[in-house]
Protein backbone atom coordinates (compact mmCIF):
# COMPACT_ATOMS: atom_id res chain seq x y z
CA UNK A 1 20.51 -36.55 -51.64
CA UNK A 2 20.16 -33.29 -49.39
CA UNK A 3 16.97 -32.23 -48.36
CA UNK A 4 16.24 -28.50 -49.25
CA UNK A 5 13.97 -26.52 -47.77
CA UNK A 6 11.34 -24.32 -49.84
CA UNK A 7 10.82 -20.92 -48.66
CA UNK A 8 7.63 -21.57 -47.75
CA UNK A 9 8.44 -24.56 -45.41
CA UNK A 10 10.90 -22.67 -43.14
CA UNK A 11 11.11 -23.71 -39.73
CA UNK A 12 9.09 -21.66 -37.36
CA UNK A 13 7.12 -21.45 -34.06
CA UNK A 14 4.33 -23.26 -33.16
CA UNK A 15 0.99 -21.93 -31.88
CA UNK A 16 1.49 -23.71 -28.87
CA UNK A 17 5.14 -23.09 -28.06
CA UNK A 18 4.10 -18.93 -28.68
CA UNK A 19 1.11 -19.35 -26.35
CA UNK A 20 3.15 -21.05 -23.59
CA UNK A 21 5.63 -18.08 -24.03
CA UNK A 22 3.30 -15.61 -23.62
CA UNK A 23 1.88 -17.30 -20.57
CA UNK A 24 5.12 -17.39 -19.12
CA UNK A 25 5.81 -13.56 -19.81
CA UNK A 26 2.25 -12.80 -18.56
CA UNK A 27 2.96 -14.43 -15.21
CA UNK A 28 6.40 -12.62 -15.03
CA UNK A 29 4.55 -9.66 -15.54
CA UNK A 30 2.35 -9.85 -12.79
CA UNK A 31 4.66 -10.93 -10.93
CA UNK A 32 6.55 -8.00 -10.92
CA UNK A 33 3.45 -5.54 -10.38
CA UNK A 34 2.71 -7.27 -7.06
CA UNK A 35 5.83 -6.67 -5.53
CA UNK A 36 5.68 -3.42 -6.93
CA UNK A 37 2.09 -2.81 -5.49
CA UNK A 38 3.45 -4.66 -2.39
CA UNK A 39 7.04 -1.70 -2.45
CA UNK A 40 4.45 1.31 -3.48
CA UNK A 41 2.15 0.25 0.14
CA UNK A 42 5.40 0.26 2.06
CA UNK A 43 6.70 3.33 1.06
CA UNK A 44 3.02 5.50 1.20
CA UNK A 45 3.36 3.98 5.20
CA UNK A 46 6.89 4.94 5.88
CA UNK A 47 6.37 8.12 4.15
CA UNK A 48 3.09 8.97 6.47
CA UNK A 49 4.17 7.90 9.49
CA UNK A 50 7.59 10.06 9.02
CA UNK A 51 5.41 13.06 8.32
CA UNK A 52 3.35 11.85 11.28
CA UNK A 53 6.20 12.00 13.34
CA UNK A 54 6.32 15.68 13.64
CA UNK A 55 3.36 16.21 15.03
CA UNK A 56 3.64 13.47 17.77
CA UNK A 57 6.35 15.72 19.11
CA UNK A 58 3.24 18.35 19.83
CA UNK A 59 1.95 15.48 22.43
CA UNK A 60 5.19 14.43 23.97
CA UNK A 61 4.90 16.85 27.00
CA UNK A 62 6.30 16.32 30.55
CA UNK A 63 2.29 15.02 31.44
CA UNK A 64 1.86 12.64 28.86
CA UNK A 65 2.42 9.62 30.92
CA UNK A 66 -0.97 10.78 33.06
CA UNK A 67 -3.45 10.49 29.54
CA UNK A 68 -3.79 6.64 29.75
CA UNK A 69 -6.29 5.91 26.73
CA UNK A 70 -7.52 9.78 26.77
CA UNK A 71 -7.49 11.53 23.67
CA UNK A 72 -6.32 14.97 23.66
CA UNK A 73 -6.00 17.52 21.05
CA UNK A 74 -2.65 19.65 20.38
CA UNK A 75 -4.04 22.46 21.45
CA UNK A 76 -5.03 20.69 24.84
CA UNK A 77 -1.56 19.48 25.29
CA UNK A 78 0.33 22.91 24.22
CA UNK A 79 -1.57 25.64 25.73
CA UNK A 80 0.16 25.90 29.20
CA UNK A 81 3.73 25.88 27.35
CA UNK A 82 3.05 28.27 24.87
CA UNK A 83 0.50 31.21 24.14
CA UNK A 84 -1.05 30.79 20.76
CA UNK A 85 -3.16 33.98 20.11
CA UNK A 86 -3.56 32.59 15.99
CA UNK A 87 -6.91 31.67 15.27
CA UNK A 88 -6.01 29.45 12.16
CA UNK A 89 -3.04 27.87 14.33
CA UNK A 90 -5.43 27.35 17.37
CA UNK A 91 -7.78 25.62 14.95
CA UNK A 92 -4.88 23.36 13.30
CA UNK A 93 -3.75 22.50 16.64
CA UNK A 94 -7.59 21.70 17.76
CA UNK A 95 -7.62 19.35 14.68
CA UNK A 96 -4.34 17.36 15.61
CA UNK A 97 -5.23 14.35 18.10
CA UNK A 98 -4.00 11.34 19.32
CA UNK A 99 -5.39 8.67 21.70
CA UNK A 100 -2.96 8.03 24.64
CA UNK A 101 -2.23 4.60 25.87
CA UNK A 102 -0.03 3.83 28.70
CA UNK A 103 1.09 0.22 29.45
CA UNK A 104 2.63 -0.16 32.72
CA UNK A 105 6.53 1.01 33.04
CA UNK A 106 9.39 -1.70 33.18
CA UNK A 107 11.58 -1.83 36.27
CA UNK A 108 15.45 -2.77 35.93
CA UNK A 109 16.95 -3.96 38.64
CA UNK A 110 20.88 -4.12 39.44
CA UNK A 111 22.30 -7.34 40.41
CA UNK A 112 24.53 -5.05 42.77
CA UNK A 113 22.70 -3.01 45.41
CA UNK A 114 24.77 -0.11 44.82
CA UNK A 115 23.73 -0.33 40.56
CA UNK A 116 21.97 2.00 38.44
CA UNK A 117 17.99 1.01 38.44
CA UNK A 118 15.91 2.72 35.87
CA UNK A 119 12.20 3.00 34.87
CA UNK A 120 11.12 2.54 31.22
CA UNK A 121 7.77 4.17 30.04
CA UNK A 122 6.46 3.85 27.08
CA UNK A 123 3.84 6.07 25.37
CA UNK A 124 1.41 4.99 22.68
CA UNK A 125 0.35 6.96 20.39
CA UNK A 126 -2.69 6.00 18.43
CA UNK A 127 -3.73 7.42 15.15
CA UNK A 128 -4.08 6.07 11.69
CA UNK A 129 -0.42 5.71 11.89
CA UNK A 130 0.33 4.62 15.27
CA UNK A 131 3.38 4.85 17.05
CA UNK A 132 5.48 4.16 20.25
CA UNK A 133 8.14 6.55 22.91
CA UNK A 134 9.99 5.87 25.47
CA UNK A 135 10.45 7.64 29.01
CA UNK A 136 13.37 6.04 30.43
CA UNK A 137 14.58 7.46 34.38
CA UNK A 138 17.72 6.05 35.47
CA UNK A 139 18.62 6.35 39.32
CA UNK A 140 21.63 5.43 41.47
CA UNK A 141 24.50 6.52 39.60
């Protein structure tokens, strides 16, 4: 004897097995808008600091190395290179500032007395977005 089935005893889903499937796509879900959130952070940062990086230029002068935790203005660092007679430039260039830090430079030695030395100096830039040049000097070549 075969067994029929009625229409209205089809085989279907059970609550349970549709509520663990809908857990399971729920924590997918979220899953994938943290490291969404987590990409979105990272690229508001990089884009920032790249539009950030422009202006640092404005305080990378041949005296930055003597501003060790100072904080100087654009304006401050620019106006014995360049004559700004601008009011609304002078302003935007009084608004741009950075906090100076300094560590102390790296030496390199040769091994040979008659090698290259050089000096590495680095130059911290502090802002919301900080960031970090280098001042290298090679001698003896």
């Amino acid at each position: 004897m075969s067994q029929k089935y009625s229409p209205l005893l089809r085989p279907a889903f059970t609550i349970i097995e549709i509520l663990i499937s809908v857990i399971i796509i729920s924590f997918s879900i979220v899953y994938v808008l943290q490291i969404h959130s987590q990409n979105h952070q990272h690229i508001v940062y990089i884009t920032e600091r790249n539009k950030l990086s422009l202006q640092d230029s404005l305080f990378l002068t041949d005296d930055a190395l003597k501003y060790h935790k100072d904080k100087k203005t654009a304006y401050e660092m620019l106006h014995t290179y360049f004559r700004v007679e601008d009011p609304k430039s002078i302003e935007i260039l009084k608004k741009t500032q950075r906090t100076f830090f300094i560590p102390e430079p790296v030496h390199l030695n040769s091994d040979d007395e008659n090698g290259p030395s050089a000096i590495i100096e680095e130059i911290k830039l502090k802002d919301t977005y900080s960031s970090s040049y280098f001042h290298f000097k090679i001698k003896g070549l």
